[in-house]
N, C-alpha and C. Protein backbone atom coordinates (compact mmCIF):
# COMPACT_ATOMS: atom_id res chain seq x y z
N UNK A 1 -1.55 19.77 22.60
CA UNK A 1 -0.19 19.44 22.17
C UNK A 1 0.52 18.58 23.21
N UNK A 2 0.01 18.84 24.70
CA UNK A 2 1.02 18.39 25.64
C UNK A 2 0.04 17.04 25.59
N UNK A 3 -0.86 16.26 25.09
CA UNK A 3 -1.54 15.08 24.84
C UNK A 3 -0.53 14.41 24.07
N UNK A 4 -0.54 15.17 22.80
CA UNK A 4 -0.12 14.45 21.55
C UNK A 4 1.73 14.04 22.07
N UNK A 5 2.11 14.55 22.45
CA UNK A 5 3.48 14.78 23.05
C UNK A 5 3.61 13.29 23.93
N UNK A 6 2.40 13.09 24.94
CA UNK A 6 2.32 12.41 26.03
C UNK A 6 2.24 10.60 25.42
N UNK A 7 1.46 10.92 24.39
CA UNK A 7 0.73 9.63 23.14
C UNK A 7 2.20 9.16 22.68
N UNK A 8 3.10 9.90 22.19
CA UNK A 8 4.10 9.76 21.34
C UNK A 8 5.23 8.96 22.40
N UNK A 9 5.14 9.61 23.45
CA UNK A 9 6.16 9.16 24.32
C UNK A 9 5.91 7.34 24.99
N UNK A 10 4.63 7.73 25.29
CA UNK A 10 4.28 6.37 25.65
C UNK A 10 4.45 4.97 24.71
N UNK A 11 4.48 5.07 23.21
CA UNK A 11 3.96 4.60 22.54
C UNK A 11 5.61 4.64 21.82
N UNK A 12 6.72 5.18 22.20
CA UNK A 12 7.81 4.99 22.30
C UNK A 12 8.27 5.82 20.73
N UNK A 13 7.58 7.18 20.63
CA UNK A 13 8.13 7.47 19.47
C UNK A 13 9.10 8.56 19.95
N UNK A 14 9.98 8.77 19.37
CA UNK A 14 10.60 10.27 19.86
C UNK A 14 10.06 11.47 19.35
N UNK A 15 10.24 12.30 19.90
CA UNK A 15 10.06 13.29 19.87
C UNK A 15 10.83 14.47 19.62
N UNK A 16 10.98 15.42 18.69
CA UNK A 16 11.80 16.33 18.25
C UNK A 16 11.08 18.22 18.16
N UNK A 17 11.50 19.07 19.14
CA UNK A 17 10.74 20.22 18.73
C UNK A 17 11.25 20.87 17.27
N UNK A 18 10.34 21.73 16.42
CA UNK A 18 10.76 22.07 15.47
C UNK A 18 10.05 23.69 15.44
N UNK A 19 11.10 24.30 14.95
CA UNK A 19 10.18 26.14 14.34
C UNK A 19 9.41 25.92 13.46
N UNK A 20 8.91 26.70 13.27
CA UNK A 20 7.38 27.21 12.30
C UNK A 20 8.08 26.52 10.30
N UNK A 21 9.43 27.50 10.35
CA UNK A 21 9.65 27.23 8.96
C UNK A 21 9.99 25.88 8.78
N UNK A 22 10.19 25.13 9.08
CA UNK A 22 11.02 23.77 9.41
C UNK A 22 9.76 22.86 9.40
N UNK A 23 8.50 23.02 10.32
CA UNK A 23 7.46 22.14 10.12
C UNK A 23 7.15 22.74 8.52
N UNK A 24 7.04 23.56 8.22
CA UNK A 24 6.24 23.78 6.85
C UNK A 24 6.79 22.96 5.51
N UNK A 25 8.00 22.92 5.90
CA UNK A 25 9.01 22.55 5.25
C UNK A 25 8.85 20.99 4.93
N UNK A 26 8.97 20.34 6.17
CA UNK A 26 8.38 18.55 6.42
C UNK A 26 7.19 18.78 5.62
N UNK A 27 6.16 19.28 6.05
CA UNK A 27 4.71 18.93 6.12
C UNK A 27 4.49 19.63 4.24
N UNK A 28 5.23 20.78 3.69
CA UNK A 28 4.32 20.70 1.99
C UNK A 28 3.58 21.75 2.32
N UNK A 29 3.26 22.11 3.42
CA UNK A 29 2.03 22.70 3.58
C UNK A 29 1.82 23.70 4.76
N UNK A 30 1.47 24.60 4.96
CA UNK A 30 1.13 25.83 6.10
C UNK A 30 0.48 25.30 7.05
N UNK A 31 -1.01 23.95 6.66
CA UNK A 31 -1.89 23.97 7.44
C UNK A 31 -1.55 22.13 7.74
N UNK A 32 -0.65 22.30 8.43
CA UNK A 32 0.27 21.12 9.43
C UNK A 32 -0.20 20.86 10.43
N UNK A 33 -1.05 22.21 11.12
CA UNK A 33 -1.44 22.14 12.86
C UNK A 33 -0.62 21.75 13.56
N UNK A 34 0.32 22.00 13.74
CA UNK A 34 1.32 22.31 14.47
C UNK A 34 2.60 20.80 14.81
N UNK A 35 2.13 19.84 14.39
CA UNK A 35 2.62 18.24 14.08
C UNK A 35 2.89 17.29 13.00
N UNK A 36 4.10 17.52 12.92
CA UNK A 36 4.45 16.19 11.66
C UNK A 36 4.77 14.62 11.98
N UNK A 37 4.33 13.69 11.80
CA UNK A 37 5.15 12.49 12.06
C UNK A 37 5.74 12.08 10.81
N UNK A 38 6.58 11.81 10.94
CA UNK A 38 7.67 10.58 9.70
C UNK A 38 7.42 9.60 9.78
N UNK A 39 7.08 8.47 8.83
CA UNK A 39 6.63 7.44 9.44
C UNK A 39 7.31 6.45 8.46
N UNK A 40 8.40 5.12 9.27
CA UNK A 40 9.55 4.51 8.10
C UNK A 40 8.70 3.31 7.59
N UNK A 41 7.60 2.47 8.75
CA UNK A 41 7.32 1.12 7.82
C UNK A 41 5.78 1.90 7.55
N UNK A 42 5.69 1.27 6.15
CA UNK A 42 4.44 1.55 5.02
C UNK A 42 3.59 0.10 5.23
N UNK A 43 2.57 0.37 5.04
CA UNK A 43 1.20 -0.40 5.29
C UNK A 43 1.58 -1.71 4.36
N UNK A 44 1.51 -2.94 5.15
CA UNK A 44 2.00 -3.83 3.92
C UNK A 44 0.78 -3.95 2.91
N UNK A 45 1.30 -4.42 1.59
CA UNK A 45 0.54 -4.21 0.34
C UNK A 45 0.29 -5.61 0.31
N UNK A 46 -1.03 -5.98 -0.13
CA UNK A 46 -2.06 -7.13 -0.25
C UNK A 46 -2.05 -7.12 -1.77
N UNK A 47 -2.29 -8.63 -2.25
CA UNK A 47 -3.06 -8.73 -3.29
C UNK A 47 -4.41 -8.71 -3.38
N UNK A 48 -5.13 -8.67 -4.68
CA UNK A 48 -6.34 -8.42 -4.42
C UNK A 48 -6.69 -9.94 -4.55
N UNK A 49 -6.69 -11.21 -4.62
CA UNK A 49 -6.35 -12.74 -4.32
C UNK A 49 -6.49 -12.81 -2.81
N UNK A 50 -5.81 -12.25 -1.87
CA UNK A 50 -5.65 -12.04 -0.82
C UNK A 50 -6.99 -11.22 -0.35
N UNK A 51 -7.09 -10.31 -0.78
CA UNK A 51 -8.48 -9.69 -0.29
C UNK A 51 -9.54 -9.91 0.02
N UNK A 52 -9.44 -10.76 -1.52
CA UNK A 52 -11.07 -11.67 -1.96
C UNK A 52 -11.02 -13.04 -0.99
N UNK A 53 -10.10 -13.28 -0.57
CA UNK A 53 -10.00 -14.67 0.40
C UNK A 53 -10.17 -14.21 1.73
N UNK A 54 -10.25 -13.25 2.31
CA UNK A 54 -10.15 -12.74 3.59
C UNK A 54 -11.29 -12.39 3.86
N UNK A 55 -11.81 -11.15 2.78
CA UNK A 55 -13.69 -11.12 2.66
C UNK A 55 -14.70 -11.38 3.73
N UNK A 56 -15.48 -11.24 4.91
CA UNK A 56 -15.94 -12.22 5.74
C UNK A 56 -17.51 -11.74 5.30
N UNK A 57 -18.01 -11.05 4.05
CA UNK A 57 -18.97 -11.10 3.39
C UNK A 57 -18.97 -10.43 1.77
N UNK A 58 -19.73 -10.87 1.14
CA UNK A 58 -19.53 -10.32 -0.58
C UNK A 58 -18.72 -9.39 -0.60
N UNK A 59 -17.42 -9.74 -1.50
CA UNK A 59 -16.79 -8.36 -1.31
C UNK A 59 -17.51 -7.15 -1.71
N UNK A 60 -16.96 -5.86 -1.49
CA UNK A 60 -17.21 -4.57 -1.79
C UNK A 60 -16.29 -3.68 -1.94
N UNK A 61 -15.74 -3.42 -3.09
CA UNK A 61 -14.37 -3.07 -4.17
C UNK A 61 -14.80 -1.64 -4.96
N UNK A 62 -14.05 -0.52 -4.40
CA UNK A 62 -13.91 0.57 -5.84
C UNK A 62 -12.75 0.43 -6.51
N UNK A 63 -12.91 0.67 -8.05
CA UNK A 63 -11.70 0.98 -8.51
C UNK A 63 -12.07 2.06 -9.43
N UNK A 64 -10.80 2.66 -9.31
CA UNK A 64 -10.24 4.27 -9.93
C UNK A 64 -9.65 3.65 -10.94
N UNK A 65 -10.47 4.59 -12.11
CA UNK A 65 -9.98 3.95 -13.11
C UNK A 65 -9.15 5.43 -13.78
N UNK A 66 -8.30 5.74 -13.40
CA UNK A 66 -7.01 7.18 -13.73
C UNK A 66 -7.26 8.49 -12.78
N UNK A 67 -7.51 8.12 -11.87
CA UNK A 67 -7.65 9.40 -10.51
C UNK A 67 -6.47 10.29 -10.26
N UNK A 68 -5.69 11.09 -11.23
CA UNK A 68 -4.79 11.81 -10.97
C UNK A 68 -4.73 13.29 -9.48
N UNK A 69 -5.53 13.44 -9.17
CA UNK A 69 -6.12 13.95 -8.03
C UNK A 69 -5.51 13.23 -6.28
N UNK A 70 -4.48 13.76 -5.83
CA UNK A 70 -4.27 13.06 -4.45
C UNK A 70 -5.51 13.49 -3.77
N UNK A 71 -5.94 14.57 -3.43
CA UNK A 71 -7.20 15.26 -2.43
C UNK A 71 -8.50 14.21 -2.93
N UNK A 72 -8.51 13.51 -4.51
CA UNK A 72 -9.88 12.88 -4.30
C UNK A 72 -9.49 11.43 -4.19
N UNK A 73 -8.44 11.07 -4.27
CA UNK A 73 -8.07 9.76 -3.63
C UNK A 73 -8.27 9.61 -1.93
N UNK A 74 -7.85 10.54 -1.56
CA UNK A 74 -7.75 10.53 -0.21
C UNK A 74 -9.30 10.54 0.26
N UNK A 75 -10.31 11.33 -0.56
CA UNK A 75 -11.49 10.96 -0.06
C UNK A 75 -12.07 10.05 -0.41
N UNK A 76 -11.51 9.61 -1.34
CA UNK A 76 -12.36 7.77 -1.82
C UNK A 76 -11.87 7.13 -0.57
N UNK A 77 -10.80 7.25 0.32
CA UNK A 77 -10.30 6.65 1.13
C UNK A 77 -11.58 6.54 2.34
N UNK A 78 -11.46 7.72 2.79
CA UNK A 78 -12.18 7.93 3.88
C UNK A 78 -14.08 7.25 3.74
N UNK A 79 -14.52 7.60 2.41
CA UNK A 79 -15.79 6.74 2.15
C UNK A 79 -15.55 5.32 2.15
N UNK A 80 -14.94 4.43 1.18
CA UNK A 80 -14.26 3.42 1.60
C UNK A 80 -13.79 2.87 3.25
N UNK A 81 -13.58 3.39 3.89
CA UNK A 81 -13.50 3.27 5.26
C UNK A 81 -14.85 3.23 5.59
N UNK A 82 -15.84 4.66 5.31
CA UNK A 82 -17.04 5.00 6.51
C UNK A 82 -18.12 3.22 5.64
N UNK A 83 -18.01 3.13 4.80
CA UNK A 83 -18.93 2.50 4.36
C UNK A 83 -18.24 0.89 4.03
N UNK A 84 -17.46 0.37 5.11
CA UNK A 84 -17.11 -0.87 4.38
C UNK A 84 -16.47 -1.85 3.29
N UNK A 85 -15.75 -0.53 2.44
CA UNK A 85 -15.18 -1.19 1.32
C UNK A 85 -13.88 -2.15 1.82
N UNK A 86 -14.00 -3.37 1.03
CA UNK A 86 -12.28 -4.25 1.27
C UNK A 86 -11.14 -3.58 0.89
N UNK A 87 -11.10 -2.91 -0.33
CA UNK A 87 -10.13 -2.76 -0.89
C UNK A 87 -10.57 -1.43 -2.03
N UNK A 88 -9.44 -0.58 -2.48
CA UNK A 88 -9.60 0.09 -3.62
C UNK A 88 -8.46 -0.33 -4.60
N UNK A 89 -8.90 -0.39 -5.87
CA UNK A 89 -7.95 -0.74 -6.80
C UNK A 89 -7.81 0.82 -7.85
N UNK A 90 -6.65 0.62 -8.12
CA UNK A 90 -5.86 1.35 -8.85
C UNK A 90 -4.89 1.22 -9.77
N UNK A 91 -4.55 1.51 -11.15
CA UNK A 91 -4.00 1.34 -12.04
C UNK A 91 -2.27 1.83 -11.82
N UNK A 92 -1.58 1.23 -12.23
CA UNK A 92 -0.33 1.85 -12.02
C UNK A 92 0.21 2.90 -13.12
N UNK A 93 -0.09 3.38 -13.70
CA UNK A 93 -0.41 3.82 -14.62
C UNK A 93 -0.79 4.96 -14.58
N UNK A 94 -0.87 6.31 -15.22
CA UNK A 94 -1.76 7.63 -15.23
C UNK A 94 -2.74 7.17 -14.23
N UNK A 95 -2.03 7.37 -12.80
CA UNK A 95 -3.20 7.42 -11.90
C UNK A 95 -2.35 8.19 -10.53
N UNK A 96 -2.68 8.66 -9.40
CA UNK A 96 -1.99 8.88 -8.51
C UNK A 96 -2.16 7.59 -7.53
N UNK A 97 -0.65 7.14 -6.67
CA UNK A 97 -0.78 6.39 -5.72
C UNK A 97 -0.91 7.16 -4.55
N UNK A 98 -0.42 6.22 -3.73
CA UNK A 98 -0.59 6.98 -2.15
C UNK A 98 0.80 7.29 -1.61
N UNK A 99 0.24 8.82 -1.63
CA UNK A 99 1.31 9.94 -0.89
C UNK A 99 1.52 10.45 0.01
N UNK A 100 2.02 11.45 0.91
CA UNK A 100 1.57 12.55 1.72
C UNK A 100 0.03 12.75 2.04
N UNK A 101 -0.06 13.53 0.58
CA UNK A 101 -1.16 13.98 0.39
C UNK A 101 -2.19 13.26 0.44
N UNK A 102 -2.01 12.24 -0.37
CA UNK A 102 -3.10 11.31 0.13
C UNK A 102 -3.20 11.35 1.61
N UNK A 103 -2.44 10.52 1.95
CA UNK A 103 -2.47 9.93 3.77
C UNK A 103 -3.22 11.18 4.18
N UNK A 104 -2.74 12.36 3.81
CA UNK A 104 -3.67 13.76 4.75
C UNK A 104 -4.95 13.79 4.18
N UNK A 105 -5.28 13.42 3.36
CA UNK A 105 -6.08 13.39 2.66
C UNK A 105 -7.52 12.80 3.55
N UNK A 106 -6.86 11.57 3.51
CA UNK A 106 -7.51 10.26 3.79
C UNK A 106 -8.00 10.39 5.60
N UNK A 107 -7.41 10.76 6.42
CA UNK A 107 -7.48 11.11 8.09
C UNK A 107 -7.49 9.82 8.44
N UNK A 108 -6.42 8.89 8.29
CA UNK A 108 -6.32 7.48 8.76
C UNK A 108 -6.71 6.93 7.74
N UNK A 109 -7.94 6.86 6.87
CA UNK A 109 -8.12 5.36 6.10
C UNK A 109 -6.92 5.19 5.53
N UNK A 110 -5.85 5.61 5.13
CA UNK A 110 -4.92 5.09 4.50
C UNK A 110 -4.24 3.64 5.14
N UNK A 111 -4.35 3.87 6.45
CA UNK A 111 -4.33 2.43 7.12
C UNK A 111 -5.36 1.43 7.15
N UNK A 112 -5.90 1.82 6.98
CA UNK A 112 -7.23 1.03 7.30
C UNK A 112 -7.67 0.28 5.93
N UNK A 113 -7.46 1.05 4.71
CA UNK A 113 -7.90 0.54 3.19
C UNK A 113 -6.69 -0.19 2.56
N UNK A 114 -6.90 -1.18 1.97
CA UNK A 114 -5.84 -1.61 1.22
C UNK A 114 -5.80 -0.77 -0.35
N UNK A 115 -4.91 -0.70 -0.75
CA UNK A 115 -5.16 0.28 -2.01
C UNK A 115 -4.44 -0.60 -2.36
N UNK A 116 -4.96 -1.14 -3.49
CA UNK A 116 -4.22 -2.18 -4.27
C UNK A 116 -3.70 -1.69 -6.00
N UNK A 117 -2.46 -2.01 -6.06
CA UNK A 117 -2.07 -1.26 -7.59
C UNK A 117 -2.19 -2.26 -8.84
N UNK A 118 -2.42 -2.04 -9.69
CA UNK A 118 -2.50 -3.32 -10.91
C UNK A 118 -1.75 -2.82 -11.90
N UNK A 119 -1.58 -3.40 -12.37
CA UNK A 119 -0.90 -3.46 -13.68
C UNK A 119 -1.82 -3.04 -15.02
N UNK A 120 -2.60 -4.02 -14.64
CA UNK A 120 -3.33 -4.03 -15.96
C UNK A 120 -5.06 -4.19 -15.58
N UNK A 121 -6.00 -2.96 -15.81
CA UNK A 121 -6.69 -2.72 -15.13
C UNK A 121 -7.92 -3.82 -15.79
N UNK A 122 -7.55 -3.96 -16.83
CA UNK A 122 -8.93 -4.77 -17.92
C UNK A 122 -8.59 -6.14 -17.22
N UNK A 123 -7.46 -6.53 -16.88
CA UNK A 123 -6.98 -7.80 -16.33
C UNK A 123 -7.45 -7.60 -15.12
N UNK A 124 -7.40 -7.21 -14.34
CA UNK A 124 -7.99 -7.20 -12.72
C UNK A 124 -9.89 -7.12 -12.62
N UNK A 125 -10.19 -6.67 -13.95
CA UNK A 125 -11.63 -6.71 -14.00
C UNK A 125 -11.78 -7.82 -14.20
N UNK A 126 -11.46 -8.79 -15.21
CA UNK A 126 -11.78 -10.15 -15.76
C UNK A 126 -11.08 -10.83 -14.65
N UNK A 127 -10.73 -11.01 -14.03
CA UNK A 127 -10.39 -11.32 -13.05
C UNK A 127 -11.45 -11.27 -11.92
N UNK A 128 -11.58 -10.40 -11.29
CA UNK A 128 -12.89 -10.45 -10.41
C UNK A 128 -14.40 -11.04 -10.99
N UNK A 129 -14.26 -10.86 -12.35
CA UNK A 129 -15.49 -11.58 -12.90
C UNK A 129 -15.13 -13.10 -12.61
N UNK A 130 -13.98 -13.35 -12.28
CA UNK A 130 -14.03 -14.87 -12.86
C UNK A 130 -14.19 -15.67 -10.60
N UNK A 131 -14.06 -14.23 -10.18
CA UNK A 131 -14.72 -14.66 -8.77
C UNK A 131 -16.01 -14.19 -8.44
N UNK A 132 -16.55 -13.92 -9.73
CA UNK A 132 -18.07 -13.85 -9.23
C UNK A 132 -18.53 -12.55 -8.57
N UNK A 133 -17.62 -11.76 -9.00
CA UNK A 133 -18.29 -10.58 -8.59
C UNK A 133 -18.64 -9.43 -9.81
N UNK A 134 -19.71 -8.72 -9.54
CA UNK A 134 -20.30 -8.01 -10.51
C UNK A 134 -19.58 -6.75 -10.47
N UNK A 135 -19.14 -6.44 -11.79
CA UNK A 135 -18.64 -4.97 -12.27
C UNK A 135 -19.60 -3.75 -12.41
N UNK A 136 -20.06 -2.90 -11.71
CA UNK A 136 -20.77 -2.05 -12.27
C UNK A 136 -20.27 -0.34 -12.44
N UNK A 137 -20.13 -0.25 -13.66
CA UNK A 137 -19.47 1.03 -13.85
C UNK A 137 -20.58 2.13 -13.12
N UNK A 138 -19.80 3.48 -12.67
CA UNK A 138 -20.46 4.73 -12.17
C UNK A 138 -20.61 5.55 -13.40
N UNK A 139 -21.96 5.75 -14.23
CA UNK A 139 -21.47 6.71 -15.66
C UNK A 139 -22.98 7.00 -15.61
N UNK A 140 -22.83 8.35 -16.40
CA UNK A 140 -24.40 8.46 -16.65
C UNK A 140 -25.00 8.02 -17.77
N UNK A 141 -26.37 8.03 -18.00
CA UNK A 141 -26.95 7.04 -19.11
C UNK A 141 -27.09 5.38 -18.71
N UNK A 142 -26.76 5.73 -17.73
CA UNK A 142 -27.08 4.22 -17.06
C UNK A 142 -28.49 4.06 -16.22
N UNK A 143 -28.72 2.99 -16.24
CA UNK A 143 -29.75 2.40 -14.89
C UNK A 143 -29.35 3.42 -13.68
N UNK A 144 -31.03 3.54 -12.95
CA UNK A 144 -30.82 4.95 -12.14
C UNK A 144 -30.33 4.03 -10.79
N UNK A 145 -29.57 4.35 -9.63
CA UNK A 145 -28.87 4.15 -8.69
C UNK A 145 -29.72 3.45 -7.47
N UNK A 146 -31.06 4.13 -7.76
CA UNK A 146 -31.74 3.73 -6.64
C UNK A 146 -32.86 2.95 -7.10
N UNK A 147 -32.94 2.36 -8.18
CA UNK A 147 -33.38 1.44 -8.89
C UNK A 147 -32.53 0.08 -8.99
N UNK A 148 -31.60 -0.02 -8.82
CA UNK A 148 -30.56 -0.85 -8.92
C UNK A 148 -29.93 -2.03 -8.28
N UNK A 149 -29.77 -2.95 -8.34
CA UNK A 149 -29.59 -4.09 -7.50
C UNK A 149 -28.02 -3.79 -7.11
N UNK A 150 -27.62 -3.60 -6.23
CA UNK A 150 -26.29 -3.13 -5.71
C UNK A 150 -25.57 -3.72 -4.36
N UNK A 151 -26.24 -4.47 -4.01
CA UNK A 151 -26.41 -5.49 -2.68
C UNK A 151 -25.46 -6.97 -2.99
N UNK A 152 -25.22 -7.43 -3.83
CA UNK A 152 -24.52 -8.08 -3.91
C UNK A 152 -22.61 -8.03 -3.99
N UNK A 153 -21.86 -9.30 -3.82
CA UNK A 153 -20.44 -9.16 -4.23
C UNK A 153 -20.28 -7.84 -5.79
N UNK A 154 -19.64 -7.00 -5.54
CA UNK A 154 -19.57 -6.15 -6.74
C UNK A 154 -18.52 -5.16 -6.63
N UNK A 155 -18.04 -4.91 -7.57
CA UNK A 155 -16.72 -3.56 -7.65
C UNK A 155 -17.60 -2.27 -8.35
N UNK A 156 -17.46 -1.14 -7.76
CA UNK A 156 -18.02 0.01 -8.46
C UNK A 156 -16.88 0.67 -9.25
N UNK A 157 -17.05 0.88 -10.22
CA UNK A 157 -15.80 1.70 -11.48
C UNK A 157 -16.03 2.66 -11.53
N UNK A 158 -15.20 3.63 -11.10
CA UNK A 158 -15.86 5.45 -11.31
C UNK A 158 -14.49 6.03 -12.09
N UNK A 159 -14.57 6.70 -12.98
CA UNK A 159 -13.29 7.21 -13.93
C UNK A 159 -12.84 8.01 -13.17
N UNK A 160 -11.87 8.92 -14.37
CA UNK A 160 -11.14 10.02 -13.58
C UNK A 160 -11.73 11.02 -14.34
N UNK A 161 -11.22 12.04 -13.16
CA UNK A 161 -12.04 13.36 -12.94
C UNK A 161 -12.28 14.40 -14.52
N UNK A 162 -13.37 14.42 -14.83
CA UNK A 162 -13.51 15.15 -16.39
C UNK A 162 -13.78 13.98 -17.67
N UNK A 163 -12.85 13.07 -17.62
CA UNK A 163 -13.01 12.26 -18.95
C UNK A 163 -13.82 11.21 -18.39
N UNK A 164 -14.42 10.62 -17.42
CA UNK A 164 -15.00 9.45 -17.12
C UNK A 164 -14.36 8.18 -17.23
N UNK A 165 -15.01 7.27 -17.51
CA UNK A 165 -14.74 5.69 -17.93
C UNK A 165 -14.14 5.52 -19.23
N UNK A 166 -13.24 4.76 -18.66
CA UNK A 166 -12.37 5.05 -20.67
C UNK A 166 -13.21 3.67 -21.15
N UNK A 167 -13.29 3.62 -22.62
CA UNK A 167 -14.05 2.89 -23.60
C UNK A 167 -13.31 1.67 -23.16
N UNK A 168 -12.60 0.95 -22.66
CA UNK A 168 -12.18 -0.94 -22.49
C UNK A 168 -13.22 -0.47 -21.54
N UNK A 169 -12.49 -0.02 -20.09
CA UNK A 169 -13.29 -0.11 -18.89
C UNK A 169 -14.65 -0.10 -19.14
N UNK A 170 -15.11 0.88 -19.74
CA UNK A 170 -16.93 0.91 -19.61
C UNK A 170 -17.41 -0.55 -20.31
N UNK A 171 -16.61 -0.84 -21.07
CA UNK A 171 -16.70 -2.05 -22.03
C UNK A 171 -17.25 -3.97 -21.01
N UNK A 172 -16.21 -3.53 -20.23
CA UNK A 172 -16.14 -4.83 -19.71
C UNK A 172 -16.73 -4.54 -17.69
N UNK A 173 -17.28 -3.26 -17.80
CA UNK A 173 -18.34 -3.25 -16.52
C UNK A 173 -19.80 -4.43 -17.31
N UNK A 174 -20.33 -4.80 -16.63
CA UNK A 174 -21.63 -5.68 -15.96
C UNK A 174 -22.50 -4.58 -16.56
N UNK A 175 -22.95 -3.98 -16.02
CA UNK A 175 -24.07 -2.84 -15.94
C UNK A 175 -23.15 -1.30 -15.82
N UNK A 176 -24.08 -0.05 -16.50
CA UNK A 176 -23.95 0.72 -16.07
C UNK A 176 -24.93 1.29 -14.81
N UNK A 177 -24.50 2.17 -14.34
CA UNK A 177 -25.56 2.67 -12.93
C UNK A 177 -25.28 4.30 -12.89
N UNK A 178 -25.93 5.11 -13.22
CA UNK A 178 -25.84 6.64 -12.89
C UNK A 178 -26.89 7.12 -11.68
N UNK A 179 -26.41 8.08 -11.30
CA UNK A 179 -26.68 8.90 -9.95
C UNK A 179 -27.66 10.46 -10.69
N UNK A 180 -28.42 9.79 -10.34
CA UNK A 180 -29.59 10.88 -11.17
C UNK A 180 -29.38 12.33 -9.89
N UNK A 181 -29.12 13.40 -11.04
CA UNK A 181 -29.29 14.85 -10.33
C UNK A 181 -30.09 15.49 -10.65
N UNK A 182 -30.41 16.21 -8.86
CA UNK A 182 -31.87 17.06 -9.91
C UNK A 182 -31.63 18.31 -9.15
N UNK A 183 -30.35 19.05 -9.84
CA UNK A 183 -29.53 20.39 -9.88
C UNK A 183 -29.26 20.78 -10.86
N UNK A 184 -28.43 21.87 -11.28
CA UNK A 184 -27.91 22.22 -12.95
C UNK A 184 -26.85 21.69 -13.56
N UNK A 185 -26.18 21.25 -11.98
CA UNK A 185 -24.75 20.42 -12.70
C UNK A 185 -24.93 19.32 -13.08
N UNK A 186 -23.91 19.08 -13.84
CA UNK A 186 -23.88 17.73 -14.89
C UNK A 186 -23.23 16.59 -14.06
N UNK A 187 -22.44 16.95 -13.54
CA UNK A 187 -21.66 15.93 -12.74
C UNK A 187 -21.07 15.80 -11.77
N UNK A 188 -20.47 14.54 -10.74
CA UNK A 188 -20.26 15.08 -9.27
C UNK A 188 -18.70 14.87 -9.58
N UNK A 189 -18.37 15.56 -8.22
CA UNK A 189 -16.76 14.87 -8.27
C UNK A 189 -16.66 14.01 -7.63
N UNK A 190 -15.33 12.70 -8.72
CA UNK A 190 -15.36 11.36 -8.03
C UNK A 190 -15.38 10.97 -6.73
N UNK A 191 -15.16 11.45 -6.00
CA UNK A 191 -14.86 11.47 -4.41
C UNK A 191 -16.25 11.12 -4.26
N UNK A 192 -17.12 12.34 -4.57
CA UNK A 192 -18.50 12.15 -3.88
C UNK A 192 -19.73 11.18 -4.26
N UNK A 193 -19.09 10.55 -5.36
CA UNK A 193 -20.11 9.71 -6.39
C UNK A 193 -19.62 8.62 -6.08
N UNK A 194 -18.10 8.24 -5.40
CA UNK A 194 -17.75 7.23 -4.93
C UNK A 194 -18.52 6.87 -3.86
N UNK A 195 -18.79 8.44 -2.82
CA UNK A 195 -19.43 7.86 -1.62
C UNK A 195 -20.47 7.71 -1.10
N UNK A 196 -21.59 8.03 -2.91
CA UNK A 196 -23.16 7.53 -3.06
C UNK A 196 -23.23 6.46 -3.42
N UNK A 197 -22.39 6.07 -4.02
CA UNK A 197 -22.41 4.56 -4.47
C UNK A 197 -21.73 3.06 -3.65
N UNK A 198 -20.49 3.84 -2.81
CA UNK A 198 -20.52 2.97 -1.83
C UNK A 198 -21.85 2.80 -0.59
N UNK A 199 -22.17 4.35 -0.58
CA UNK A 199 -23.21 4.71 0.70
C UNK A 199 -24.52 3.41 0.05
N UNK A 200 -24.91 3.43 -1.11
CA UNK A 200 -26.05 2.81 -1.39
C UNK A 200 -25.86 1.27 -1.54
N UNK A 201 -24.58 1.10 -1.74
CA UNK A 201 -24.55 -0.76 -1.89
C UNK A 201 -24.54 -1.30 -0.23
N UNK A 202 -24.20 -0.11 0.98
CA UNK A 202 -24.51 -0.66 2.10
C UNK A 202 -25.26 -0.62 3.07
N UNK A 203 -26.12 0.47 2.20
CA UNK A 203 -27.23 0.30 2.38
C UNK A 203 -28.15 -0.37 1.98
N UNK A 204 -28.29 -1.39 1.25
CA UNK A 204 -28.83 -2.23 0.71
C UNK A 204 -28.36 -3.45 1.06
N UNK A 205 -27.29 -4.00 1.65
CA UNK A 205 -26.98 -5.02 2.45
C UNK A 205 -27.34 -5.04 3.97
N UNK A 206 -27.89 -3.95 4.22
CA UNK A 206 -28.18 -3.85 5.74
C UNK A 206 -29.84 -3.89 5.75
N UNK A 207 -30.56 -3.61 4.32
CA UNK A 207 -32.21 -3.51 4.87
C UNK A 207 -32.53 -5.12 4.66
C-alpha cells in the first residue's frame, strides 16, 4: 500500500484516505483490495478508419455482436490485449459498453484496446469487407478451427452469450469456423472462444 501511495504521489495524483464503508461504496464492490482511483479523462475513442490506417500488419479485429455481460467484455479485453488484437467492435445497441466493470474486468486492456462502438453493425461489416479484410464468424457447424486459414487481415464475429450470431450477422460473415469440443458441453463462453480464436489467428501469423 505504502508503494501504491508512493506511485500516486510521484506521478502527481492526490491522494485521499478512506474507511472500509466508503471504499465499498466508490468501488460497487467488497473485493476493491483496498484502492479506488477516479479517473476524469477517458481513453480517446478512434474510428475504426483510423484503426485500419494505423495497422502496422493485417489487421486483427473481434467484434461482439450483443455481449450484454460486463465480466465477458472485460475478458475479450484482456485476450485482445494478450494476443494482438487492433481493435474490438461493438454495437451500440443491446450490447454492454465500457464501464467500471468492465475496466475491472479487463486489468488494464481497457487502455490498451480500442473498443470501438457502431451504429450499425451489418454496416461496419461491409465496410471492412470493402478493406479487404475477411469476416469469419465463431459458430458451430462451421469449418473446424484448426483446419482453417486464419492468418490473414480478418475480424472474428462471436455472438452474445446463449443466442449466438444473429441471422444478418452470420449472413454477411466470409466463412463460418467452429471450435471443435471433445467434452459434454455444447458450448464455450464468449470470453473464452474469443481467446481460441484470437490465440489461433496468432498463432498462425507467427509459424
Amino acid at each position: 500500500m505504502r508503494d501504491i501511495v508512493a506511485r500516486a504521489e510521484t506521478a502527481g495524483c492526490p491522494v485521499k484516505v478512506a474507511d472500509a464503508q466508503r471504499l465499498r461504496e466508490m468501488a460497487r464492490t467488497e473485493h476493491h483490495q483496498g484502492v479506488v482511483a477516479i479517473v476524469d479523462a477517458a481513453t480517446p475513442e478512434l474510428t475504426l478508419e483510423e484503426v485500419l490506417d494505423a495497422a502496422q500488419e493485417p489487421p486483427l479485429l473481434l467484434v461482439l455482436d450483443g455481449v450484454t455481460d460486463p465480466h465477458n467484455l472485460g475478458a475479450c479485453l484482456r485476450s485482445a490485449d494478450a494476443f494482438g488484437a487492433h481493435a474490438i467492435i461493438i454495437p451500440k445497441d443491446r450490447a454492454v459498453g465500457v464501464n467500471a466493470t468492465v475496466a475491472k474486468a479487463a486489468s488494464g486492456a481497457a487502455d490498451t484496446v480500442p473498443v470501438i462502438t457502431v451504429t450499425n453493425l451489418a454496416r461496419a461489416l461491409r465496410d471492412l469487407k470493402a478493406r479487404g479484410v475477411w469476416i469469419l464468424g465463431a459458430d458451430a457447424g462451421g469449418e473446424n478451427l484448426f483446419d482453417a486459414d486464419v492468418a490473414g487481415p480478418l475480424a472474428w464475429v462471436l455472438g452474445a452469450e446463449g443466442s449466438g450470431l444473429r441471422r444478418l450477422t452470420r449472413e454477411l460473415c466470409d466463412r463460418i469456423v467452429g471450435i471443435t469440443l471433445a467434452g459434454a458441453v455444447e458450448s464455450l463462453n464468449v470470453s473464452v472462444a474469443a481467446g481460441i480464436c484470437l490465440y489461433e489467428s496468432r498463432r498462425a501469423r507467427t509459424v
